[in-house]
Protein backbone atom coordinates (compact mmCIF):
# COMPACT_ATOMS: atom_id res chain seq x y z
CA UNK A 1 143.70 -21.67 135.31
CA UNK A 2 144.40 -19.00 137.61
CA UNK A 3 146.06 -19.07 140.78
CA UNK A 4 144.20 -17.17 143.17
CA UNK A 5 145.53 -16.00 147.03
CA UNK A 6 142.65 -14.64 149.31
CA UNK A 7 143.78 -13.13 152.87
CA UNK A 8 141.96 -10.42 155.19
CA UNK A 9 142.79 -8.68 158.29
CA UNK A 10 139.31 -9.54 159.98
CA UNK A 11 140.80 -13.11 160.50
CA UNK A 12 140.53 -16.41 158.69
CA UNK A 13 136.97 -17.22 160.27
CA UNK A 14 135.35 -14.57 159.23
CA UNK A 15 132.22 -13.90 157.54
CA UNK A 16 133.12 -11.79 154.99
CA UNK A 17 136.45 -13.84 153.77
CA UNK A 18 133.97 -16.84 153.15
CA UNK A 19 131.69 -14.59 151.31
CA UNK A 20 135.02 -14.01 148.96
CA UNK A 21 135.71 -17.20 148.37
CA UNK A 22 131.79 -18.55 147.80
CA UNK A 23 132.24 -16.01 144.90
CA UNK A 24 135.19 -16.69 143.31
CA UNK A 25 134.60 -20.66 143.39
CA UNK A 26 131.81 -19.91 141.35
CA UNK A 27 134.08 -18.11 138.47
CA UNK A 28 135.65 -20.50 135.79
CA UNK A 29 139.48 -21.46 135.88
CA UNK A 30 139.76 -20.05 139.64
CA UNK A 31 142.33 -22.49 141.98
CA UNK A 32 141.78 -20.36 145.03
CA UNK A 33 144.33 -20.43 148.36
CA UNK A 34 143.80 -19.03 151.58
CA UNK A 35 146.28 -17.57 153.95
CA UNK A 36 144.83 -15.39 156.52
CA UNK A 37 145.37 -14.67 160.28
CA UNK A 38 144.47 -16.64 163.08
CA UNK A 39 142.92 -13.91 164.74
CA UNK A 40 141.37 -10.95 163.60
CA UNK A 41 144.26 -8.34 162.91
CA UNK A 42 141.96 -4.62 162.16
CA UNK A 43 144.34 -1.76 162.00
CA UNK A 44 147.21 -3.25 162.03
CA UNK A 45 148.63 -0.86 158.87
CA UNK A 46 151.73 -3.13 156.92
CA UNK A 47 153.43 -4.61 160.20
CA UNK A 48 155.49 -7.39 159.59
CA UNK A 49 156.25 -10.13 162.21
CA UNK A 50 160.00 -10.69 162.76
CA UNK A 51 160.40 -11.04 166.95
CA UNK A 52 158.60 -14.30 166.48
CA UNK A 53 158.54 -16.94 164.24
CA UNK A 54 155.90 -17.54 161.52
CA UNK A 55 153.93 -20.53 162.18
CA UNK A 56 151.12 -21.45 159.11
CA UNK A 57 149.00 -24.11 160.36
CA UNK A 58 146.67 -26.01 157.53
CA UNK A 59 142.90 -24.81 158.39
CA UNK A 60 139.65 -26.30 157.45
CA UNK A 61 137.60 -23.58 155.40
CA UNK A 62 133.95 -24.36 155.76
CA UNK A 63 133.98 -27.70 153.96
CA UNK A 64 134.82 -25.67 150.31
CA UNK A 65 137.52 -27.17 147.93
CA UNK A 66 140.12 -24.68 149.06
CA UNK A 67 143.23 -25.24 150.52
CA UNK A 68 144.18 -23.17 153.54
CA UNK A 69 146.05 -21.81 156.57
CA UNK A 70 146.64 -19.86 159.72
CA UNK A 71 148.82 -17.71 160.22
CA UNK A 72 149.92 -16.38 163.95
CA UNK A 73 150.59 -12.97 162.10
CA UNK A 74 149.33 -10.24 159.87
CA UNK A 75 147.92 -9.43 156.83
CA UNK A 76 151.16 -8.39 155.07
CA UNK A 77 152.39 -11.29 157.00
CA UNK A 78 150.24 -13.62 154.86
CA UNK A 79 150.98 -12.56 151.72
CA UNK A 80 154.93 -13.38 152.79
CA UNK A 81 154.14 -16.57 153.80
CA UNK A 82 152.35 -17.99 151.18
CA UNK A 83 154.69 -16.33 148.48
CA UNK A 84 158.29 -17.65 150.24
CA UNK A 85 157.16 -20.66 152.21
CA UNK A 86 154.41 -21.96 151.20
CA UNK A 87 153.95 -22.09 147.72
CA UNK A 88 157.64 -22.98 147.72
CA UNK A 89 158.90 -24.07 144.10
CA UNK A 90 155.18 -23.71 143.41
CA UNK A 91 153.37 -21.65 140.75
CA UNK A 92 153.17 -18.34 142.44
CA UNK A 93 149.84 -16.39 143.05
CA UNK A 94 148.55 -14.79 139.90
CA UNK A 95 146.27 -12.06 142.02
CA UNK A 96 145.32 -11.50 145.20
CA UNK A 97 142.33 -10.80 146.83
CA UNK A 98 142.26 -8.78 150.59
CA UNK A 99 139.06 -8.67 152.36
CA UNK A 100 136.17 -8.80 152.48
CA UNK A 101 136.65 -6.27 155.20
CA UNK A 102 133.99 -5.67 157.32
CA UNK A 103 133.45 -1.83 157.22
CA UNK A 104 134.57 0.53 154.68
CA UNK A 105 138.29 1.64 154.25
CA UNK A 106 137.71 5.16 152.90
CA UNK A 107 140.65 7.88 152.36
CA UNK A 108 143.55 7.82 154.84
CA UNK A 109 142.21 4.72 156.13
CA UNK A 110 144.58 2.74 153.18
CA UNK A 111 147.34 3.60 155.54
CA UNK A 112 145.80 1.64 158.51
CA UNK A 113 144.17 -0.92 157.12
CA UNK A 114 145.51 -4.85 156.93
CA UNK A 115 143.21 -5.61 154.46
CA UNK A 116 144.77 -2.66 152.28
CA UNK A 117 148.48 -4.06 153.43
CA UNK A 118 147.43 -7.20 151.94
CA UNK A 119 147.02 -6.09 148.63
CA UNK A 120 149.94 -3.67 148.96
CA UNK A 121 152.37 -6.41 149.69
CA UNK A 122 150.69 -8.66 146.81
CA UNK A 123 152.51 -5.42 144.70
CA UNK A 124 155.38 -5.63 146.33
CA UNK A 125 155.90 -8.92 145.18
CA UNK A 126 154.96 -8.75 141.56
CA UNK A 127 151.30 -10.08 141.96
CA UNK A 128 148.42 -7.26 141.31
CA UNK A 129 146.46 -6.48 144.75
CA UNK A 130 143.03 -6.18 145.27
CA UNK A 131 141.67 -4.92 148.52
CA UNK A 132 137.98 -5.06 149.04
CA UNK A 133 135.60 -3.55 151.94
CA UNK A 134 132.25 -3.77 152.55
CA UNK A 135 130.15 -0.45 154.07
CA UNK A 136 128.51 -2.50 156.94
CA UNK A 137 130.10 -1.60 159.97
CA UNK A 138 126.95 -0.21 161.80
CA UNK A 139 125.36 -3.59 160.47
CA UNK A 140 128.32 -6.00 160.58
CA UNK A 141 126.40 -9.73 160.59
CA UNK A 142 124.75 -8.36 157.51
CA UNK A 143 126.40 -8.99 154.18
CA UNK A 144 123.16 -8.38 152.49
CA UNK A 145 124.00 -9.21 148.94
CA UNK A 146 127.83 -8.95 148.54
CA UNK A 147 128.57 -11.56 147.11
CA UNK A 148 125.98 -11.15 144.13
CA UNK A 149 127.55 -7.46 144.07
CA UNK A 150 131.26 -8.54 144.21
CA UNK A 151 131.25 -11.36 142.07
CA UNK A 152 131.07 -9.65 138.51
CA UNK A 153 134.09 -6.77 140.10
CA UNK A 154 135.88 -10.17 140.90
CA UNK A 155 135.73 -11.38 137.30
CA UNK A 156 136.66 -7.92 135.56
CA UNK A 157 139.45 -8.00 138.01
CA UNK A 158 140.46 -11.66 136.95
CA UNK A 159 140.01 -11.06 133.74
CA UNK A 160 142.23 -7.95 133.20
CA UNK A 161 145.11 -9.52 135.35
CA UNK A 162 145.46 -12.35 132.78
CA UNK A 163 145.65 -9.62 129.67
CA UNK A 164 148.51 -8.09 132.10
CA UNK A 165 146.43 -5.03 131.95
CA UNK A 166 146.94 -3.67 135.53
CA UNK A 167 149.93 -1.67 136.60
CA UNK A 168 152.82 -3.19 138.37
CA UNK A 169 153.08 -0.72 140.99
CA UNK A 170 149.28 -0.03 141.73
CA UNK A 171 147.38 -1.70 144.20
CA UNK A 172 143.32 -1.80 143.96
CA UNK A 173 141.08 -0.18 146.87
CA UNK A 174 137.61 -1.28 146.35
CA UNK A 175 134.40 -0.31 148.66
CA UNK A 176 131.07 -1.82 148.50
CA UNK A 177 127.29 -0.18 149.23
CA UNK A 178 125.60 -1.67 152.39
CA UNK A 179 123.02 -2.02 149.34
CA UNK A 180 120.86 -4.31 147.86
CA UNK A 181 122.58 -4.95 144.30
CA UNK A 182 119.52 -3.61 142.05
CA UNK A 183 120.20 -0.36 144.58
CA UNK A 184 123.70 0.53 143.36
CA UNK A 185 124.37 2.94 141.29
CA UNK A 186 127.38 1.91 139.47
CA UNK A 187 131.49 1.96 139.69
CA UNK A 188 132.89 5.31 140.34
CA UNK A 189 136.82 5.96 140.14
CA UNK A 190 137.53 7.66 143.28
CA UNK A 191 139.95 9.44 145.11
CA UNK A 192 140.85 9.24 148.47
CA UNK A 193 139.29 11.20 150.81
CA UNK A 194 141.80 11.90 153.68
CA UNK A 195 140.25 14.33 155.58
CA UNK A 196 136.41 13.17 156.04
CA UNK A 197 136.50 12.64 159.94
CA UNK A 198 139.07 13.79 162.83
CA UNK A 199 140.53 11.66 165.63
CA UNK A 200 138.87 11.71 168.78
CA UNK A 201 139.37 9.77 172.02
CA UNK A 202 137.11 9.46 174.80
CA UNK A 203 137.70 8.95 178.19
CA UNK A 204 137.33 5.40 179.98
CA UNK A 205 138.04 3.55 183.22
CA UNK A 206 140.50 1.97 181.93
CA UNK A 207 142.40 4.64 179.74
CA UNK A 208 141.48 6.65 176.06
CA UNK A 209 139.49 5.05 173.35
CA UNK A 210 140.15 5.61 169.55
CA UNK A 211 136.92 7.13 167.59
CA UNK A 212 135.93 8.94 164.94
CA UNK A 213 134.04 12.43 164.06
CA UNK A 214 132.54 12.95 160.66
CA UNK A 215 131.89 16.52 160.57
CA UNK A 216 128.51 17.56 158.93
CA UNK A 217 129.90 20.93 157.46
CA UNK A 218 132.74 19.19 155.23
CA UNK A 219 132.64 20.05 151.76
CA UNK A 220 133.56 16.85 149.54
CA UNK A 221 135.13 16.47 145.97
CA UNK A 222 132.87 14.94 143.61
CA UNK A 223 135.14 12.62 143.26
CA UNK A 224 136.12 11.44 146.61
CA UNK A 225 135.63 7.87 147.55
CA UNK A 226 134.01 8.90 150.93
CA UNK A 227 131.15 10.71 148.95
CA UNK A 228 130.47 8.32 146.62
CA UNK A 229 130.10 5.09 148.22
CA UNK A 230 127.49 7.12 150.53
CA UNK A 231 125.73 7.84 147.13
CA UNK A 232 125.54 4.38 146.13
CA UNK A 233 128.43 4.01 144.07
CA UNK A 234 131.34 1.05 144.35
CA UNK A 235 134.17 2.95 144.69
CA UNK A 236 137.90 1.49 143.26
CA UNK A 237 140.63 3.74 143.70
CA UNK A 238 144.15 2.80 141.83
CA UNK A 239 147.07 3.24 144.87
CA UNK A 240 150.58 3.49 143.95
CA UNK A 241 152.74 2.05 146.31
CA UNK A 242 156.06 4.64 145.07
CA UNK A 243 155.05 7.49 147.16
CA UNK A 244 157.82 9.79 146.28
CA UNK A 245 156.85 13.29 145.79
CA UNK A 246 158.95 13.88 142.65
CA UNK A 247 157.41 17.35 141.99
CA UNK A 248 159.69 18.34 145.40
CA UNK A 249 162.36 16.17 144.57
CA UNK A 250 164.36 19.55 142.74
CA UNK A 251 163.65 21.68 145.71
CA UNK A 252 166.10 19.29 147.91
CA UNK A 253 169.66 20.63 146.79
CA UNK A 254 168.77 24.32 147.31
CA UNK A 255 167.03 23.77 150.66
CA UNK A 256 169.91 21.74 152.21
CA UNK A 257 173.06 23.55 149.94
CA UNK A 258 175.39 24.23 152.55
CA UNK A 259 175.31 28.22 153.65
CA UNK A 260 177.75 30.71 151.95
């Protein structure tokens, strides 16, 4: 049996976390956990909380056979917890499972996202990292038919895991159509996307909003996840988490050799 962890960044009493754990109850040999945060924790990139104490608190998960907690922290926080304190002397996790985020995280949006730091830390500590997000954020009490379309990723996922088939350094960032599931059009490896919209912020009362502008003239790789989850396509990128640029690595001595 495996030993699944689920966390989000969208907090632990949220729709689409539920909607992840309906569908992997439903899977054979699954002993699912949750650890997610008390509150929802969007954006948040990988913090870490270490100016306050940790404090998991056991948390009824709408009456299913799961056991789970609380956490007054983060994503990445979450993953900690139920890895050092937690689980204790415990079998560890054998996968994790981030999400399911409400709203796509598309390109450089792997860098922000807590559901993405979930997964990421899941690496970190040895356990392969799935982060999954769903493409309703215009339409976000709508989860249509995720679960139907997540449950057979969730398997394959499972599945491979076991073999010891995905890479130790690589975390998993999957997107999902706002679709009905006879409307998608397949998996697509992707790429990330980084530059699909620009930063803008708009003027309040009360200070400078955040947003985004997707500009309508930019000209997209066929293989970008951006483009292809607007097709219809689920998108899973593989992430490494070593993000050393080795092919600069040889330039380093000659740029900083001391003058002559």
């Amino acid at each position: 049996m495996q030993r699944v962890l689920v966390t989000n960044d969208d907090g632990i009493e949220a729709q689409g976390i539920r909607r992840l754990v309906e569908a992997l109850l439903a899977l054979e040999d699954t002993e699912v956990f949750v650890v997610a945060p008390a509150e929802e924790k969007s954006g948040v990139g990988h913090g870490v909380t270490y100016r306050e104490a940790l404090a998991p608190v056991p948390h009824s998960f709408y009456g299913l056979p799961v056991k789970a907690w609380a956490i007054n922290g983060n994503p990445a926080d979450c993953v900690k917890a139920a890895y050092h304190l937690l689980f204790m002397q415990e079998k560890k996790p054998d996968i994790v499972f981030s999400g399911i985020n409400v709203g796509a995280n598309l390109g450089r949006d792997v860098y922000y996202s807590g559901t993405c730091s979930g997964a990421r830390e899941a690496v970190l500590h040895g356990i392969p990292g799935i982060a999954l997000s769903y493409d309703n954020w215009e339409d976000q009490e709508n989860y249509g038919d995720v679960t139907r379309i997540v449950q057979p990723l969730l398997d394959r996922f499972l599945t491979r895991a076991k073999a010891g088939d995905l890479p130790a350094e690589v975390f998993w960032n999957v997107n999902l159509p706002h679709r009905q599931a006879d409307e998608i059009k397949g998996i697509a490896p992707a790429v990330l996307s980084l530059y699909h919209y620009r930063d803008l912020y708009n003027r309040e009362a009360e200070g400078y909003w955040l947003t985004r502008h997707y500009p309508q003239d930019f000209t997209h790789r066929e293989e970008d996840d951006y483009r292809l989850l607007k097709d219809g396509y689920i998108t899973i990128t593989p992430v490494h988490i070593d993000a050393t640029d080795r092919s600069v690595l040889p330039r380093i001595n000659d740029w900083f050799a001391p003058a002559t």
